[in-house]
PDB file of N, CA and C in Angstrom:
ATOM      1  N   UNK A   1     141.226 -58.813-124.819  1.00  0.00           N
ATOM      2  CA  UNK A   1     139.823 -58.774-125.133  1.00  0.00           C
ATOM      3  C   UNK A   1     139.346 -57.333-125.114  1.00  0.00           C
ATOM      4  N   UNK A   2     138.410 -57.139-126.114  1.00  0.00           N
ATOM      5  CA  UNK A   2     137.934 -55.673-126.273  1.00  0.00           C
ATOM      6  C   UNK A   2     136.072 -55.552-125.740  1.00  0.00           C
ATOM      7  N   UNK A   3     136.083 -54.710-125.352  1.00  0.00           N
ATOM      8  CA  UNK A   3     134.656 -54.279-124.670  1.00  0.00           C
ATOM      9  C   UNK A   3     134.030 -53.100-124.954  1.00  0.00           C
ATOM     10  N   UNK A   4     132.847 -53.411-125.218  1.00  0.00           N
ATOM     11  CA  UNK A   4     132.367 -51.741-125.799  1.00  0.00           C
ATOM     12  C   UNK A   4     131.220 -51.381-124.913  1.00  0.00           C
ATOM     13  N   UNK A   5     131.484 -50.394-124.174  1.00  0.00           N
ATOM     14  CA  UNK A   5     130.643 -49.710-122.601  1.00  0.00           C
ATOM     15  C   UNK A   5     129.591 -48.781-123.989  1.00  0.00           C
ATOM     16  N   UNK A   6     128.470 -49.340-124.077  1.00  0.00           N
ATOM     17  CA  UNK A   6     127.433 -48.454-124.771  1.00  0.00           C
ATOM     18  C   UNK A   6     126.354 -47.853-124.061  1.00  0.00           C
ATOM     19  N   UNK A   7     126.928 -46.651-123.744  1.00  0.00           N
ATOM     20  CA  UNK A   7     125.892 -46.186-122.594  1.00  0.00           C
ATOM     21  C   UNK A   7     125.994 -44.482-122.986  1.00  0.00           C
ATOM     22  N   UNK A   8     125.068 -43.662-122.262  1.00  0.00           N
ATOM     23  CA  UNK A   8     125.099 -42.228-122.675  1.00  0.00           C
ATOM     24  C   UNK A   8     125.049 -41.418-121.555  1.00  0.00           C
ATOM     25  N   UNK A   9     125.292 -42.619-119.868  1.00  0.00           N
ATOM     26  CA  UNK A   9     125.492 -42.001-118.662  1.00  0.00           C
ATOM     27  C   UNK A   9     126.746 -41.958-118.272  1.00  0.00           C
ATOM     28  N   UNK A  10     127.638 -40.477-118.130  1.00  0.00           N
ATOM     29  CA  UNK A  10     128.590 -40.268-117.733  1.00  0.00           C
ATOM     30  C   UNK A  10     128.997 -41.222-116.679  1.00  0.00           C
ATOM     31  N   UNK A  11     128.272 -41.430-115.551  1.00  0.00           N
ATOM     32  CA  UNK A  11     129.023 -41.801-114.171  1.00  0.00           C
ATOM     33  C   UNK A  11     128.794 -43.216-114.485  1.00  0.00           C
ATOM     34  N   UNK A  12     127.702 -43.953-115.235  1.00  0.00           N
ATOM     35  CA  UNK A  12     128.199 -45.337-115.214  1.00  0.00           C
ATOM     36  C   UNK A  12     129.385 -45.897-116.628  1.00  0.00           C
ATOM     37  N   UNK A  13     129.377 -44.726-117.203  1.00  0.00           N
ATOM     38  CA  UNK A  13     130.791 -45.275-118.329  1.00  0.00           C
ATOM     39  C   UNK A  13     132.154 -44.752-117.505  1.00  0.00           C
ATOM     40  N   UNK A  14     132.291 -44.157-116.544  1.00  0.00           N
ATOM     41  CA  UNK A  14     133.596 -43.764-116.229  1.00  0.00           C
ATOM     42  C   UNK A  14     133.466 -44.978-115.063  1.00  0.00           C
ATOM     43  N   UNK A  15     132.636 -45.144-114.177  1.00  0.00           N
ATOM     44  CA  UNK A  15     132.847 -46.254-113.513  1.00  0.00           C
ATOM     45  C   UNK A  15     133.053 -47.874-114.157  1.00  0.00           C
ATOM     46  N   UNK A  16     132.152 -47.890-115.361  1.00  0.00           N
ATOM     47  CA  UNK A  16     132.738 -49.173-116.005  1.00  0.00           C
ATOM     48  C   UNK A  16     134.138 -49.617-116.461  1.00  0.00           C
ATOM     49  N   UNK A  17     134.558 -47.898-117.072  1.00  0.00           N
ATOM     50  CA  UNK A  17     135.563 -47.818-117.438  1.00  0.00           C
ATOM     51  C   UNK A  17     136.848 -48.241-117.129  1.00  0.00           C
ATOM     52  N   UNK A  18     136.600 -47.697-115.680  1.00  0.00           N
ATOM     53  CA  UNK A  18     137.432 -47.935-114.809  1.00  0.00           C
ATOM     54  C   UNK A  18     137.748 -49.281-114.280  1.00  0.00           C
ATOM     55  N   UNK A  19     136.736 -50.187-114.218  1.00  0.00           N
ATOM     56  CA  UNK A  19     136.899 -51.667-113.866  1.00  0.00           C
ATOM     57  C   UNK A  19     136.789 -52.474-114.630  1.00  0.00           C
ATOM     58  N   UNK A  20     136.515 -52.319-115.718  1.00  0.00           N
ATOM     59  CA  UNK A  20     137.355 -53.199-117.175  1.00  0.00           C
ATOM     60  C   UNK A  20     138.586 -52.584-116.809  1.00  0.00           C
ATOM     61  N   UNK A  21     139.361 -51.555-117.133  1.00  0.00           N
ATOM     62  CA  UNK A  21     140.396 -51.277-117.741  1.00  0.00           C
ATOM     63  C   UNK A  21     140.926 -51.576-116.379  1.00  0.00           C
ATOM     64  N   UNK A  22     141.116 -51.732-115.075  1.00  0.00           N
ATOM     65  CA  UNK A  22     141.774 -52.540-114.202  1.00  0.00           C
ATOM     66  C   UNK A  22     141.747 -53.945-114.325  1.00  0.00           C
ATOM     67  N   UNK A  23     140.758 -54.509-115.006  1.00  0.00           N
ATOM     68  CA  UNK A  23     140.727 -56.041-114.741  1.00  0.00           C
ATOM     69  C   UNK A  23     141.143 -56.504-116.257  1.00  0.00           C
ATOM     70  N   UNK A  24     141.860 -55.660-117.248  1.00  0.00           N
ATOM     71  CA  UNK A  24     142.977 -55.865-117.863  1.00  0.00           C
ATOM     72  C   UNK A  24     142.023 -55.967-119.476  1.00  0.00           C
ATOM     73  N   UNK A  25     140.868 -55.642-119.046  1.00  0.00           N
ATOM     74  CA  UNK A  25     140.428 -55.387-120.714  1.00  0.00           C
ATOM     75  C   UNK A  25     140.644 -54.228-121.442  1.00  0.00           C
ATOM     76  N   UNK A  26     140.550 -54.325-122.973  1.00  0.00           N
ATOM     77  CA  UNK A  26     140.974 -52.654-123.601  1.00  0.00           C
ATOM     78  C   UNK A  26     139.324 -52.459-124.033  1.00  0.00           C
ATOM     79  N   UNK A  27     139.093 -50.553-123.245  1.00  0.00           N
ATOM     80  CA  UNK A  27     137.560 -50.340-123.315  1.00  0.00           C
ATOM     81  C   UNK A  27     137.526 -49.071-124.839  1.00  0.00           C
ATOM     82  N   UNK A  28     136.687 -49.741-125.301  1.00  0.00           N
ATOM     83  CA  UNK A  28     135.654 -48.212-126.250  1.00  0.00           C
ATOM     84  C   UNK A  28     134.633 -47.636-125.480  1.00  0.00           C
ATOM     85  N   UNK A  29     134.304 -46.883-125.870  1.00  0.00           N
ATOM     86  CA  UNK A  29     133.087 -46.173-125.452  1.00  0.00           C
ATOM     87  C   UNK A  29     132.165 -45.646-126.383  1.00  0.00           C
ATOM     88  N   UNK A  30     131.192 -46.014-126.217  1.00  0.00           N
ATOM     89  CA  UNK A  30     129.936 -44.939-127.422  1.00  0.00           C
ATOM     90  C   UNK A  30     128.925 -44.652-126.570  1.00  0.00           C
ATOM     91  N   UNK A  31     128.368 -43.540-126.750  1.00  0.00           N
ATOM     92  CA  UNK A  31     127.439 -42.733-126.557  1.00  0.00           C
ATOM     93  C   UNK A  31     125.974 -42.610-126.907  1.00  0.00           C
ATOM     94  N   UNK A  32     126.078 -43.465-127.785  1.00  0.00           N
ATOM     95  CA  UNK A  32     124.734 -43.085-128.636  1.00  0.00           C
ATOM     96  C   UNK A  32     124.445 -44.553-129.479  1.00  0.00           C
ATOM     97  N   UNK A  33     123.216 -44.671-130.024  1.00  0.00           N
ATOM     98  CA  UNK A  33     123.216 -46.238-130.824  1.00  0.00           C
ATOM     99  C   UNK A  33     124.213 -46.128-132.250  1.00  0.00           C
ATOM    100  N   UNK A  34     123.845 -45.043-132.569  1.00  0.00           N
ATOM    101  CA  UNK A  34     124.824 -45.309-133.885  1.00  0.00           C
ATOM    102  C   UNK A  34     126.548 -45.481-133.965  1.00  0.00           C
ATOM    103  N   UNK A  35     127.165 -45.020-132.270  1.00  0.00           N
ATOM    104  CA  UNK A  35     127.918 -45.203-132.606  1.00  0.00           C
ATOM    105  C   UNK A  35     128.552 -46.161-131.989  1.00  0.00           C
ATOM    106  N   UNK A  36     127.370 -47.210-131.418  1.00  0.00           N
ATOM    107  CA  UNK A  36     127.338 -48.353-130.491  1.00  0.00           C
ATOM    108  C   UNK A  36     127.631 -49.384-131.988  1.00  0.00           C
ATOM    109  N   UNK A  37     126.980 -49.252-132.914  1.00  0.00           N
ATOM    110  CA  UNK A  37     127.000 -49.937-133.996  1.00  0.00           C
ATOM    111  C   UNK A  37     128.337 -50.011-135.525  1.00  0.00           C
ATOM    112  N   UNK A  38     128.733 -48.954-134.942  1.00  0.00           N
ATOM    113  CA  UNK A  38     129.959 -48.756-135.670  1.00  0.00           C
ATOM    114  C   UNK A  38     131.295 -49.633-134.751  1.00  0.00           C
ATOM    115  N   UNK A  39     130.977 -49.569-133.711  1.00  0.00           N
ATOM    116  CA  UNK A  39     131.998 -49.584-132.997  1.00  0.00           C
ATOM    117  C   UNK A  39     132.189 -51.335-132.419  1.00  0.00           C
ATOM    118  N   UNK A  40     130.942 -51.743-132.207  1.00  0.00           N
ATOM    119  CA  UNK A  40     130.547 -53.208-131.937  1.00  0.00           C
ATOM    120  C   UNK A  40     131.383 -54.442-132.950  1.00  0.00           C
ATOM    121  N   UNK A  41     131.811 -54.320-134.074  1.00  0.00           N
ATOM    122  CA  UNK A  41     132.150 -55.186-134.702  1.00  0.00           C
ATOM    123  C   UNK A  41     133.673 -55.400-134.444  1.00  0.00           C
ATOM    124  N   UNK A  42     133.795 -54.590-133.589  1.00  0.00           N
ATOM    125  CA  UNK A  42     135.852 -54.543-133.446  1.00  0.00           C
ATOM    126  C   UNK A  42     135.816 -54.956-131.507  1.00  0.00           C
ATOM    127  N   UNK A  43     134.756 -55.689-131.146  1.00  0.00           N
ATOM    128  CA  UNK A  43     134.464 -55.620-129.867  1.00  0.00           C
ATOM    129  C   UNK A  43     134.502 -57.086-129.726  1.00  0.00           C
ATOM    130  N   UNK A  44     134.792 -57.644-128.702  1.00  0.00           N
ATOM    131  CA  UNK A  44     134.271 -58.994-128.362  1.00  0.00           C
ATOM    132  C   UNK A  44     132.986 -59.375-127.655  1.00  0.00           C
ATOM    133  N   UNK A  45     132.841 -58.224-126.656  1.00  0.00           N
ATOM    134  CA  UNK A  45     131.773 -58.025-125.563  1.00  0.00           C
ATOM    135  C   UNK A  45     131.000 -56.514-125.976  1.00  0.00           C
ATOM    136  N   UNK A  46     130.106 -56.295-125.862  1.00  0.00           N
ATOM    137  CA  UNK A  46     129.551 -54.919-125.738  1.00  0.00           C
ATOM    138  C   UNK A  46     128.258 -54.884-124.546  1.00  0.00           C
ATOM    139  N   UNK A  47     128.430 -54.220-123.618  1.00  0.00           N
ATOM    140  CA  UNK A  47     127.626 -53.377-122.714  1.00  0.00           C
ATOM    141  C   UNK A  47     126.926 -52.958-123.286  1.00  0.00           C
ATOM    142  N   UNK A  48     125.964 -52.754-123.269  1.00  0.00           N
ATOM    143  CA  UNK A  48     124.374 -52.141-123.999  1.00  0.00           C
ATOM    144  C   UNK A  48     123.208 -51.653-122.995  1.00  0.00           C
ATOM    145  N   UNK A  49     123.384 -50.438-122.895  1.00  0.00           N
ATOM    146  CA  UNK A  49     122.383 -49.879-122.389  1.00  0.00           C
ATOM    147  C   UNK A  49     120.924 -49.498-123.225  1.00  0.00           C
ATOM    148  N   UNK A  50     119.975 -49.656-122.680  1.00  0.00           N
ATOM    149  CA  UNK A  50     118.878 -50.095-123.873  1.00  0.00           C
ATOM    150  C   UNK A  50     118.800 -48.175-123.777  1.00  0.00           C
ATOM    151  N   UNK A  51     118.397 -47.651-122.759  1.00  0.00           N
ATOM    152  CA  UNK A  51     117.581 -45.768-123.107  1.00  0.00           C
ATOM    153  C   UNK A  51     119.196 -45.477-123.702  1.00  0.00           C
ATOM    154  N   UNK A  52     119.350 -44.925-125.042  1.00  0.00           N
ATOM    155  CA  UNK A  52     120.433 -44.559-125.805  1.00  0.00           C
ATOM    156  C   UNK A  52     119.873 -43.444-126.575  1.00  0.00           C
ATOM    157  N   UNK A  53     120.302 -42.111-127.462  1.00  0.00           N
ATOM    158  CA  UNK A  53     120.072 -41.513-127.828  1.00  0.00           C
ATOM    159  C   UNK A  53     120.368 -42.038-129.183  1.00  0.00           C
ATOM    160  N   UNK A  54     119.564 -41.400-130.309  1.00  0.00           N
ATOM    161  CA  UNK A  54     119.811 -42.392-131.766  1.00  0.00           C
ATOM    162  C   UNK A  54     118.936 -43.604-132.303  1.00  0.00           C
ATOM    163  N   UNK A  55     119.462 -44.694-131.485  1.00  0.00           N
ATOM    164  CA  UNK A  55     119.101 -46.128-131.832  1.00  0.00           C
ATOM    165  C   UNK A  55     119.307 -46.644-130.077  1.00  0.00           C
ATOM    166  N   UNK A  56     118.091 -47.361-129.767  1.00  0.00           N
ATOM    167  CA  UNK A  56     118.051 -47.892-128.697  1.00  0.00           C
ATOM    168  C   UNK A  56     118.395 -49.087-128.772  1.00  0.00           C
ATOM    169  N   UNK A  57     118.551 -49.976-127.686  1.00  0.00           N
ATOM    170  CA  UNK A  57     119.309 -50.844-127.355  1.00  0.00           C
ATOM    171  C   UNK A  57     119.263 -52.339-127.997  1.00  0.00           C
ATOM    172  N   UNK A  58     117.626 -52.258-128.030  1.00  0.00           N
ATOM    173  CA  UNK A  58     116.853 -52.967-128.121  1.00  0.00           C
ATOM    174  C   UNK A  58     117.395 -53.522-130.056  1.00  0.00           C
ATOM    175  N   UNK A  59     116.760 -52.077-130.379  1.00  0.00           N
ATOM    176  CA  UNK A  59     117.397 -52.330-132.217  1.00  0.00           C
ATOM    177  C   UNK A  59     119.270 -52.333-131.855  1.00  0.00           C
ATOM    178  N   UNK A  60     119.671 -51.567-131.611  1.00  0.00           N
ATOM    179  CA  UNK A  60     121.374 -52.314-131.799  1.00  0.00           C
ATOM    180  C   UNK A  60     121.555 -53.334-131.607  1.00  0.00           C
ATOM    181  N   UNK A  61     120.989 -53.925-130.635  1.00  0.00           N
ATOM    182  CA  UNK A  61     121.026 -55.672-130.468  1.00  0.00           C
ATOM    183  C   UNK A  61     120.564 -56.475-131.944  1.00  0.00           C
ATOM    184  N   UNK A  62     119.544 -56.015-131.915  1.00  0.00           N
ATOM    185  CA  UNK A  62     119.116 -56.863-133.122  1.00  0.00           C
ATOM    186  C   UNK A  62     119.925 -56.163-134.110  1.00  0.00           C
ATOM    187  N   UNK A  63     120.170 -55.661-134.489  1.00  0.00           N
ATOM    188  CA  UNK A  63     121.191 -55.393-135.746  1.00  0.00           C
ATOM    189  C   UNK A  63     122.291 -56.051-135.398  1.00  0.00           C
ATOM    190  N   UNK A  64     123.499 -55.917-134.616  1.00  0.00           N
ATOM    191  CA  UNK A  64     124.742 -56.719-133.877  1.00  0.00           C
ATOM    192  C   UNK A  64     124.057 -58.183-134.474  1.00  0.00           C
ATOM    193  N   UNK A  65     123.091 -58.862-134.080  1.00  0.00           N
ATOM    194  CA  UNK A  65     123.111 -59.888-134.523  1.00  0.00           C
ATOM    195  C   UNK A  65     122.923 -60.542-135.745  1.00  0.00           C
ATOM    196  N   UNK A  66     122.072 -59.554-136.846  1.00  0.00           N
ATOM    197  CA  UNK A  66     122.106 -59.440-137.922  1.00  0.00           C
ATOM    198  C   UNK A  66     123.446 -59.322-138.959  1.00  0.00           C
ATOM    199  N   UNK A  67     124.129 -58.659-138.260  1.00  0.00           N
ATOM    200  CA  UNK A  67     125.234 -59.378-139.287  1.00  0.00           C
ATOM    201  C   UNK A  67     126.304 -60.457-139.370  1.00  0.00           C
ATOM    202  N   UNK A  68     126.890 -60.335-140.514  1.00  0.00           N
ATOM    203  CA  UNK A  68     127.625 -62.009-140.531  1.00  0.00           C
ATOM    204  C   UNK A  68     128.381 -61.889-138.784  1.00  0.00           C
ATOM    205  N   UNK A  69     129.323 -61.512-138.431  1.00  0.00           N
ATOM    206  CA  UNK A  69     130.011 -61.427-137.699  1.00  0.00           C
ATOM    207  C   UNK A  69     129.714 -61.249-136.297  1.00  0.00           C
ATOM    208  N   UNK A  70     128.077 -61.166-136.096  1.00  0.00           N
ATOM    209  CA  UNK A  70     126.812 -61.039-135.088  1.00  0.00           C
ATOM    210  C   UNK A  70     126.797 -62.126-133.491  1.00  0.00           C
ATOM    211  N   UNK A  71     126.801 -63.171-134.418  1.00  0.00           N
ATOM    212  CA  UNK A  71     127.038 -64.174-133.412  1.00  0.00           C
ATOM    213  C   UNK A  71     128.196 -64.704-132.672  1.00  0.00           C
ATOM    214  N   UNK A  72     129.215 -63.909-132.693  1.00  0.00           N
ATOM    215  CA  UNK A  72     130.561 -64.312-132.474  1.00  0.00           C
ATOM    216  C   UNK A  72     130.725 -63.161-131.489  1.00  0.00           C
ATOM    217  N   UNK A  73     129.769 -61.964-131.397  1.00  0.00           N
ATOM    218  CA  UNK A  73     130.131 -61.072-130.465  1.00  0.00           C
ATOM    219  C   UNK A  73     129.114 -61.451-129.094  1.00  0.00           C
ATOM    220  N   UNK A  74     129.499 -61.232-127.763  1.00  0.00           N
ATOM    221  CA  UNK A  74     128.845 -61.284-126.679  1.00  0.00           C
ATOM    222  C   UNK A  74     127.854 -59.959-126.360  1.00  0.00           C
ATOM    223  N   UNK A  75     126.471 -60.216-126.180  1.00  0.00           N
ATOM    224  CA  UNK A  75     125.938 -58.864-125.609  1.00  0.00           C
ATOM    225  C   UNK A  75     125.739 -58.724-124.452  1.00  0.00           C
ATOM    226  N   UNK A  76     125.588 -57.961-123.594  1.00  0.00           N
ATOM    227  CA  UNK A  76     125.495 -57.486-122.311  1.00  0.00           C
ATOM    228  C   UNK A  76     124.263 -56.317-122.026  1.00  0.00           C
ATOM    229  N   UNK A  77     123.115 -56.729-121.870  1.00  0.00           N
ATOM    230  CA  UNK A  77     122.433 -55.419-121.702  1.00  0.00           C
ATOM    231  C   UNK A  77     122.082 -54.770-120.745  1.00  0.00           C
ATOM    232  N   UNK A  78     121.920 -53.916-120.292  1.00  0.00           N
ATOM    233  CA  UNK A  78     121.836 -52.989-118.737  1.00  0.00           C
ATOM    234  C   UNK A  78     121.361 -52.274-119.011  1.00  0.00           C
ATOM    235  N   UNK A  79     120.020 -51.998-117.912  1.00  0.00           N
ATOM    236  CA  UNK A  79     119.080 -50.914-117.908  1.00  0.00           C
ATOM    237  C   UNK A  79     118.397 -50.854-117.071  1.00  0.00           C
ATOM    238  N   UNK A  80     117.710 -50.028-116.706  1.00  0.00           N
ATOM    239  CA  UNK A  80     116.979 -49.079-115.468  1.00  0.00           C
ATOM    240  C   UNK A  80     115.763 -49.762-115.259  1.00  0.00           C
ATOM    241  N   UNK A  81     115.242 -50.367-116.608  1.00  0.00           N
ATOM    242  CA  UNK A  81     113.978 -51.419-116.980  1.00  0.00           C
ATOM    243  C   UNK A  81     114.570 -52.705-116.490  1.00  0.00           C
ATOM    244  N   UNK A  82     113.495 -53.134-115.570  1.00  0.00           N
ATOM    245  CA  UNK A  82     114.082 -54.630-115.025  1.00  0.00           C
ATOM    246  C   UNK A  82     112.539 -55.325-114.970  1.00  0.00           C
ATOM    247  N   UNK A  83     111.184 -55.206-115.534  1.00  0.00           N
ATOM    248  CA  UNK A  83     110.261 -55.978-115.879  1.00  0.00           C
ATOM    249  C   UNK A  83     110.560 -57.142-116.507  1.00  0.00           C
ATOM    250  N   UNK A  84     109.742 -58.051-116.402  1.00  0.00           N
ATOM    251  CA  UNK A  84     109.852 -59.340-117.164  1.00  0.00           C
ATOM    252  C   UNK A  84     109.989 -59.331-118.486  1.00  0.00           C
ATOM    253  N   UNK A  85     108.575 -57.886-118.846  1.00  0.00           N
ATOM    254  CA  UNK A  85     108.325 -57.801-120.224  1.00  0.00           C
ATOM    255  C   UNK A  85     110.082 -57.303-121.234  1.00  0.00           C
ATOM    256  N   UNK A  86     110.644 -56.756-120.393  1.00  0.00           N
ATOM    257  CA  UNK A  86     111.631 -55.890-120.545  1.00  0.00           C
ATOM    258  C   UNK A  86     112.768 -56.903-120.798  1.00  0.00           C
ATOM    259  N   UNK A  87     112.892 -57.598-119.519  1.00  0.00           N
ATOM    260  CA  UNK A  87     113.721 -58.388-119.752  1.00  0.00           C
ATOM    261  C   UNK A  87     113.601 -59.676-121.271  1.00  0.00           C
ATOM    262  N   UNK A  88     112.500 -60.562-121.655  1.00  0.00           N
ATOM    263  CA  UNK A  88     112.230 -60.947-122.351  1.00  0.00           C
ATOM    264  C   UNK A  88     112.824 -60.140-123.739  1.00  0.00           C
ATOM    265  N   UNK A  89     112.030 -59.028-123.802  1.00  0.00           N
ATOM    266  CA  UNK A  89     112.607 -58.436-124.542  1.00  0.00           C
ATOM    267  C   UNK A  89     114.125 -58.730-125.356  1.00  0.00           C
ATOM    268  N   UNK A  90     114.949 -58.137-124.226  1.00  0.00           N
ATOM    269  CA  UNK A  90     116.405 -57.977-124.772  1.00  0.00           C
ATOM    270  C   UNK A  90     116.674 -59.000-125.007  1.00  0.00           C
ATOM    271  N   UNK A  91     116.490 -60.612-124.291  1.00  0.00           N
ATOM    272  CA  UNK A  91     116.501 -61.540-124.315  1.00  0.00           C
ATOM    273  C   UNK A  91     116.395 -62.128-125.833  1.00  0.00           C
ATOM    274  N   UNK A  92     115.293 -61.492-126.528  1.00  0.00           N
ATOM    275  CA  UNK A  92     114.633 -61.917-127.739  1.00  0.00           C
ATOM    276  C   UNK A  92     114.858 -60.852-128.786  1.00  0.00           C
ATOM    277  N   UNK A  93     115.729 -59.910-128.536  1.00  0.00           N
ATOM    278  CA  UNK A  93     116.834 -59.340-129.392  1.00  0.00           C
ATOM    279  C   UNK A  93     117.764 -59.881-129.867  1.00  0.00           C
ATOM    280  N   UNK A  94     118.532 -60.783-128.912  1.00  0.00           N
ATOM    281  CA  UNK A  94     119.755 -61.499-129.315  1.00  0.00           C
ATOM    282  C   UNK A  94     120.472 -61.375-127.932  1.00  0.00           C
ATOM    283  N   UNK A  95     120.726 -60.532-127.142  1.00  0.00           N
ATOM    284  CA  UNK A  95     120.967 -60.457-125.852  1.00  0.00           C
ATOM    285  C   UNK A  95     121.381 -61.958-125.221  1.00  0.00           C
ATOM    286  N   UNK A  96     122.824 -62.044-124.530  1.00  0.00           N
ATOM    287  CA  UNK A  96     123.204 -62.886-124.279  1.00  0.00           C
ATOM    288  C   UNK A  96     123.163 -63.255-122.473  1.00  0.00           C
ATOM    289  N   UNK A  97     122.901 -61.856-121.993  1.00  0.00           N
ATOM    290  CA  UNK A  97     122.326 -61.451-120.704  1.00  0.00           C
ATOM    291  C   UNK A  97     121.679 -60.017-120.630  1.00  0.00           C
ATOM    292  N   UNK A  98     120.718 -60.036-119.361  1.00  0.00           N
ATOM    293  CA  UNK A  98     119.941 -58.367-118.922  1.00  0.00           C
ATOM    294  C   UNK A  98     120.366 -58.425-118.301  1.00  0.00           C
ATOM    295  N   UNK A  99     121.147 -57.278-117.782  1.00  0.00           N
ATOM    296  CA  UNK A  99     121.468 -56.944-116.191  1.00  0.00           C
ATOM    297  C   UNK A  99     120.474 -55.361-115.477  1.00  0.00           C
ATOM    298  N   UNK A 100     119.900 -55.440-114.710  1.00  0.00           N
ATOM    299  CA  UNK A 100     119.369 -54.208-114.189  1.00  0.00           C
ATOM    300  C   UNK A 100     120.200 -53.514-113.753  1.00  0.00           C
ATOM    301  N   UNK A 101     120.021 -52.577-113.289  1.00  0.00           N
ATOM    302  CA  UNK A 101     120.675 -51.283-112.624  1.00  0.00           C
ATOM    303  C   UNK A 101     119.898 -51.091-111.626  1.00  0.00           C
ATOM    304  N   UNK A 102     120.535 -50.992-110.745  1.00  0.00           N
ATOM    305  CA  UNK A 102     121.828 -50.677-109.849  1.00  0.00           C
ATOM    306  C   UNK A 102     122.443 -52.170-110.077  1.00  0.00           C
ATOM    307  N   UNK A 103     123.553 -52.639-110.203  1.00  0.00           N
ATOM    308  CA  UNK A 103     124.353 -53.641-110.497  1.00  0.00           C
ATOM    309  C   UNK A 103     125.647 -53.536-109.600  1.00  0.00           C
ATOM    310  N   UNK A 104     125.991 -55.211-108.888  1.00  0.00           N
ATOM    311  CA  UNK A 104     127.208 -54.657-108.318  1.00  0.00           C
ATOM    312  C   UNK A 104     128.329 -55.413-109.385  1.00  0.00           C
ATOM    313  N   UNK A 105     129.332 -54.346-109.186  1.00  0.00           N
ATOM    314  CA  UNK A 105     130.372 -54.506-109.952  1.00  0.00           C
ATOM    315  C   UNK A 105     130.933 -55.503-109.976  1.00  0.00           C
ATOM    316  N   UNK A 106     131.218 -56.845-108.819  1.00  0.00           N
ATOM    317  CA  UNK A 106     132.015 -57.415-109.073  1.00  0.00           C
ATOM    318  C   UNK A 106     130.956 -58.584-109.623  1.00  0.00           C
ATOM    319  N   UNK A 107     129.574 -59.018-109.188  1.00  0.00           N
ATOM    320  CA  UNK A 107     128.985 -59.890-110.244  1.00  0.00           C
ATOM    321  C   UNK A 107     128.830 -59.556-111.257  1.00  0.00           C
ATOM    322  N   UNK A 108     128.887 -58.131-111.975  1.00  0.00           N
ATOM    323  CA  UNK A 108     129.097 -58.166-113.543  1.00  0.00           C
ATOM    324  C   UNK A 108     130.438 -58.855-114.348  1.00  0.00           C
ATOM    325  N   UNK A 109     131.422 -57.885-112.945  1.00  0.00           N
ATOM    326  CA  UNK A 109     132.657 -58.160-113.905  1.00  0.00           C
ATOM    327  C   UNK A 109     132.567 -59.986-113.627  1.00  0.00           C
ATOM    328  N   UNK A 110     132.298 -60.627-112.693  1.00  0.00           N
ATOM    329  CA  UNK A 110     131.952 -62.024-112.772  1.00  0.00           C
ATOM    330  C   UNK A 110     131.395 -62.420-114.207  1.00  0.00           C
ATOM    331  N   UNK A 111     129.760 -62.187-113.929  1.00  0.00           N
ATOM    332  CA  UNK A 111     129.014 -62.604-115.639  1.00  0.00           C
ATOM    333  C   UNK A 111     129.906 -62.142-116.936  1.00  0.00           C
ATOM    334  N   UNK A 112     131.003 -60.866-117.325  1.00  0.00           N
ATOM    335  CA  UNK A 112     131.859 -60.901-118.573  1.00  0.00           C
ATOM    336  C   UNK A 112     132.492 -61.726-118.481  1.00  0.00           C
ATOM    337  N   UNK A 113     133.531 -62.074-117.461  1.00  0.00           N
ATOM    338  CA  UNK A 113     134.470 -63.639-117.191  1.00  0.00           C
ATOM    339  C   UNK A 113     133.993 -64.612-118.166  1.00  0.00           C
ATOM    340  N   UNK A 114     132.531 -64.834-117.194  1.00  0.00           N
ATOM    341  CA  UNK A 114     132.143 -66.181-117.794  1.00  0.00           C
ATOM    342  C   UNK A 114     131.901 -66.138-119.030  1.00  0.00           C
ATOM    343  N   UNK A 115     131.492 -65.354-119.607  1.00  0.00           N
ATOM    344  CA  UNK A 115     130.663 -65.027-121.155  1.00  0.00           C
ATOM    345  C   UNK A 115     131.733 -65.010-122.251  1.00  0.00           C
ATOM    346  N   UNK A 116     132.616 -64.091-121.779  1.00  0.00           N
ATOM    347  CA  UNK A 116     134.378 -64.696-122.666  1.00  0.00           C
ATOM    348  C   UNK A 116     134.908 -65.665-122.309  1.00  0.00           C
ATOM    349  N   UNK A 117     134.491 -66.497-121.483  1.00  0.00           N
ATOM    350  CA  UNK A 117     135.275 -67.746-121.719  1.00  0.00           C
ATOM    351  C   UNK A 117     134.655 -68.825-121.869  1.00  0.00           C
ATOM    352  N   UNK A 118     133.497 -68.452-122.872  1.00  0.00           N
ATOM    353  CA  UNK A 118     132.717 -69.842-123.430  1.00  0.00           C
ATOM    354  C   UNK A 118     133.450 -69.926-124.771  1.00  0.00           C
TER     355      UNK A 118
END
């Protein structure tokens, strides 16, 4: 299974990095929305951090779901924003979960488990 860590914070993509790629997934990484969107269609799961430089999270989501191949990918969104309004939000992007930040690692890597194996 492939995972795409879309984030533009060093210390939480090397820490994600690091615990996908121990718990036996193969990781991408993007930096930025545009290249969250290039990269998303060769992904099963994508991490989505909504503050992104480019294209925020919010529109990559909704695009990811916009195309044919949209609904077959899992989203994951994570961000610093943990309001209702916020959450709703991603929710009503296409977003398949919000996760806030600070997040502990092993209920995320829990919630991807479950989410690839629907």
């Amino acid at each position: 299974m492939r995972i795409l860590i879309a984030d533009d914070e060093p210390n939480i993509v090397t820490a994600l990095e690091f615990l996908l790629s121990r718990s036996g997934y193969e990781v991408e990484v993007a930096r930025d929305g545009i290249q969250a969107l290039a990269l998303a269609a060769f992904s099963d799961l994508v991490l989505l951090d909504v503050m992104m430089p480019l294209r925020d999270g919010f529109e990559v989501c909704r695009e990811i779901r916009r195309r044919a191949d949209g609904a077959r990918i899992r989203i994951v969104m994570l961000s610093a924003k943990g309001s209702q309004a916020d959450i709703d939000r991603g929710l009503q992007a296409g977003a398949d979960l919000y996760v806030t930040k600070p997040f502990s690692n092993r209920e995320l890597l829990d919630k991807i488990e479950g989410l690839l194996a629907r």
